[in-house]
Protein backbone atom coordinates (compact mmCIF):
# COMPACT_ATOMS: atom_id res chain seq x y z
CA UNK A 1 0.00 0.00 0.00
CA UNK A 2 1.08 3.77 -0.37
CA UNK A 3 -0.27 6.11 1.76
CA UNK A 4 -0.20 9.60 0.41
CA UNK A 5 1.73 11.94 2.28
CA UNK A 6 0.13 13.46 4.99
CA UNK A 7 -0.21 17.67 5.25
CA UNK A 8 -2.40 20.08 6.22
CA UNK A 9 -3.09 21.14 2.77
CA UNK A 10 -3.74 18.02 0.78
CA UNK A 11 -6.59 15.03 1.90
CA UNK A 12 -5.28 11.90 2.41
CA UNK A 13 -5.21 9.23 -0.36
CA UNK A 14 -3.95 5.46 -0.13
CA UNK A 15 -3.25 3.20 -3.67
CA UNK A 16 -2.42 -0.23 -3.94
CA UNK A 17 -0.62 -1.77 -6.73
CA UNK A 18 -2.02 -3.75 -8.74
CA UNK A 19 -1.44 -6.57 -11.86
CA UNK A 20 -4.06 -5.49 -14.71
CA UNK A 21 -5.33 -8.43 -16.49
CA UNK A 22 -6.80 -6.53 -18.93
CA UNK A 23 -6.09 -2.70 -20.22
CA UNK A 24 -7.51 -0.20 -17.91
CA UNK A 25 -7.90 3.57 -18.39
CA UNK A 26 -7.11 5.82 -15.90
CA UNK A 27 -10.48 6.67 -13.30
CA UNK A 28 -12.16 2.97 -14.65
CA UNK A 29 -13.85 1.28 -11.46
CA UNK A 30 -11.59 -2.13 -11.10
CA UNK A 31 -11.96 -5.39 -9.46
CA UNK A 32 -10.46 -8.55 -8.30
CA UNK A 33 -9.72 -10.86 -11.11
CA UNK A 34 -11.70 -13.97 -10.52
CA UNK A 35 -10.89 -16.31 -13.13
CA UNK A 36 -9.56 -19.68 -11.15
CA UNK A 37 -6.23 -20.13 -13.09
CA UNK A 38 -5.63 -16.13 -12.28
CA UNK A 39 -6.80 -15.72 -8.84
CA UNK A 40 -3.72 -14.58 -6.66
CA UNK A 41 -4.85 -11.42 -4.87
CA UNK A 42 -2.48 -9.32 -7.25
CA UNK A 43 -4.16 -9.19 -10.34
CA UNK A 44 -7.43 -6.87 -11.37
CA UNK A 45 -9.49 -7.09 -14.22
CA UNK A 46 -12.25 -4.42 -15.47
CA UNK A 47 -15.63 -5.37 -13.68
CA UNK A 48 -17.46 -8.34 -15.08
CA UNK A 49 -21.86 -8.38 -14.80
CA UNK A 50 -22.64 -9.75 -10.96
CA UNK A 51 -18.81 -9.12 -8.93
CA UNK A 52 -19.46 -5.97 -7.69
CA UNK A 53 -18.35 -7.88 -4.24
CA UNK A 54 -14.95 -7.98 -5.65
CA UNK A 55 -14.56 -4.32 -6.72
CA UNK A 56 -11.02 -3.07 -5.40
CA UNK A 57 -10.71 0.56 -6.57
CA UNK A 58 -10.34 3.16 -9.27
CA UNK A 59 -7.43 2.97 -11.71
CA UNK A 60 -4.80 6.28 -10.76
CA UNK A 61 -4.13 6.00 -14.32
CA UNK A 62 -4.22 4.16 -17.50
CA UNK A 63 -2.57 0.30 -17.11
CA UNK A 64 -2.03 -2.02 -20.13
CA UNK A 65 -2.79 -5.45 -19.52
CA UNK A 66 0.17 -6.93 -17.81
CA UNK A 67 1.54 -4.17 -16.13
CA UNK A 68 1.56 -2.51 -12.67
CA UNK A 69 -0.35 0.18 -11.69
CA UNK A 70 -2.21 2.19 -9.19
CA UNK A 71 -5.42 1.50 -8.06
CA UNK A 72 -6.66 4.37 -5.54
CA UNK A 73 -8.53 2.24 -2.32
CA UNK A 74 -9.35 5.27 0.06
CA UNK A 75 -9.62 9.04 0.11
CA UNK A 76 -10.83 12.34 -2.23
CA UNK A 77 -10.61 11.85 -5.97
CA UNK A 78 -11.23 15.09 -8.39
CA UNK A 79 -11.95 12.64 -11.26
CA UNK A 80 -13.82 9.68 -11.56
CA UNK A 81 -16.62 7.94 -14.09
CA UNK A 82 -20.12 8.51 -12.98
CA UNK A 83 -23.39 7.58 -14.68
CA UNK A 84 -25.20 10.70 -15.23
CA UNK A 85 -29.25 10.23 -16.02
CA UNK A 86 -32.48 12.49 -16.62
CA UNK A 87 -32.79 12.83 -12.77
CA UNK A 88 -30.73 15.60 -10.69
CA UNK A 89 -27.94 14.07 -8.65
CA UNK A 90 -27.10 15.88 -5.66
CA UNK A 91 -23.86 15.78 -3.46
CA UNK A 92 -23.39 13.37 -0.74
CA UNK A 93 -25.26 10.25 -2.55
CA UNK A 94 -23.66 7.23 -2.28
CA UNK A 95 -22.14 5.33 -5.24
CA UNK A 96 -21.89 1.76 -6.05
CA UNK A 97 -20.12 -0.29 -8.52
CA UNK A 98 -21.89 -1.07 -11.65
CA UNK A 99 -22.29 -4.46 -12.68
CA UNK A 100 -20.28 -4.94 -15.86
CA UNK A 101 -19.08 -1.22 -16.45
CA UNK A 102 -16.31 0.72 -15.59
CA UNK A 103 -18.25 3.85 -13.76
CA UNK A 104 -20.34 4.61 -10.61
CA UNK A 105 -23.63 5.11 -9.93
CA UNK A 106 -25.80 6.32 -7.56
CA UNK A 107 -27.39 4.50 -5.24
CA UNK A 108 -31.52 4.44 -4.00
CA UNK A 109 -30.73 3.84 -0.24
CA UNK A 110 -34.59 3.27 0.50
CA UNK A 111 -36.16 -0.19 0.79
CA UNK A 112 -39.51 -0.20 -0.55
CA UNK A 113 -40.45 -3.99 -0.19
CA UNK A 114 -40.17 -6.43 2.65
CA UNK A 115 -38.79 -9.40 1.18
CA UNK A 116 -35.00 -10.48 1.40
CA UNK A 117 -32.61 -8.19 -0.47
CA UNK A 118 -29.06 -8.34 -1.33
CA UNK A 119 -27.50 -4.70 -0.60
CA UNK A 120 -25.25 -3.41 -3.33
CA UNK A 121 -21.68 -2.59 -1.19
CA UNK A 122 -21.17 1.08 -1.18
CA UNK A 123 -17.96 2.09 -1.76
CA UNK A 124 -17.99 6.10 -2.77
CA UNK A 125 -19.94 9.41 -1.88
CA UNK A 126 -20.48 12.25 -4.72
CA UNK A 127 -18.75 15.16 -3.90
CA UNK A 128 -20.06 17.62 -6.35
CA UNK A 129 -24.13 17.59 -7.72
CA UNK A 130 -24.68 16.49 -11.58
CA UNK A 131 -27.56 18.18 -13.30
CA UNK A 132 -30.23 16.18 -14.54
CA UNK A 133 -29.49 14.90 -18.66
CA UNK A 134 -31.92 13.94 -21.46
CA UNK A 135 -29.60 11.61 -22.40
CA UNK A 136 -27.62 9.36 -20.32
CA UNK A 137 -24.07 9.16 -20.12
CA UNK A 138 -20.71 8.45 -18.29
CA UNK A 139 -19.30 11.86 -17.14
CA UNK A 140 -16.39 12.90 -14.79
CA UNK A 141 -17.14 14.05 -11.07
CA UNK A 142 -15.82 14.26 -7.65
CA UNK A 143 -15.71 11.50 -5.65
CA UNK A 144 -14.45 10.17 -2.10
CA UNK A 145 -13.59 6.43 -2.59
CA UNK A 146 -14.22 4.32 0.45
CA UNK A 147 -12.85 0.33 -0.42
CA UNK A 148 -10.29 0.05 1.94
């Protein structure tokens, strides 16, 4: 792990390093590779449909498949992939992984039904609001990442 040096002036930021199976570009949401003859704790993979679970971080910057890199774990990030929709996103919401993509989203935090549910892991806050969109798309916002 590298911890960020601490001062007064700058928040506090920890990375890991990482093995990318695959290539990653820099802010993609990463997680744990999980194919059996590649599981070893070291190597990360971009996020496949139903391992949210296994998310590990966001990619400092771009990593070709095979290479090192940094994957941020904890702390403020000024860039990051979020899903933006036709609804007004204010700050403070907390994000989730996204099942098969390399961005956030936001997260409905209120149950509406009774019956068993599975609760998506939350592993960032927005830090800055993201005006509502006719069209949907992946766009770059403030984030604290919380997957340490």
């Amino acid at each position: 792990m590298i911890f960020q040096r601490v001062n007064r002036s700058d928040p506090e930021r920890v990375f890991v390093v990482m093995l990318s199976n695959e290539t990653c570009a820099a802010d993609d949401a990463v997680q744990l590779e999980l194919n059996s003859a590649s599981v070893d704790g070291v190597k990360i993979r971009l996020p496949d449909t139903a391992n949210e679970f296994a998310f590990v971080g966001v990619a400092d910057a771009a990593i070709t498949s095979g290479s090192y890199g940094l994957v941020q774990v904890y702390g403020y990030r000024s860039t990051s992939r979020v899903f933006q929709t036709n609804t007004t996103q204010a700050t403070g919401l907390p994000l989730t992984p996204t099942a098969g993509q390399v961005y956030w989203q936001s997260y409905n935090t209120v149950i509406t039904s009774t019956s068993d549910v599975t609760r998506i892991p939350v592993f960032a806050c927005l830090m800055e609001s993201i005006a509502s969109s006719s069209a949907s798309a992946t766009i770059s916002k403030k984030v604290f990442v919380r997957a340490l």
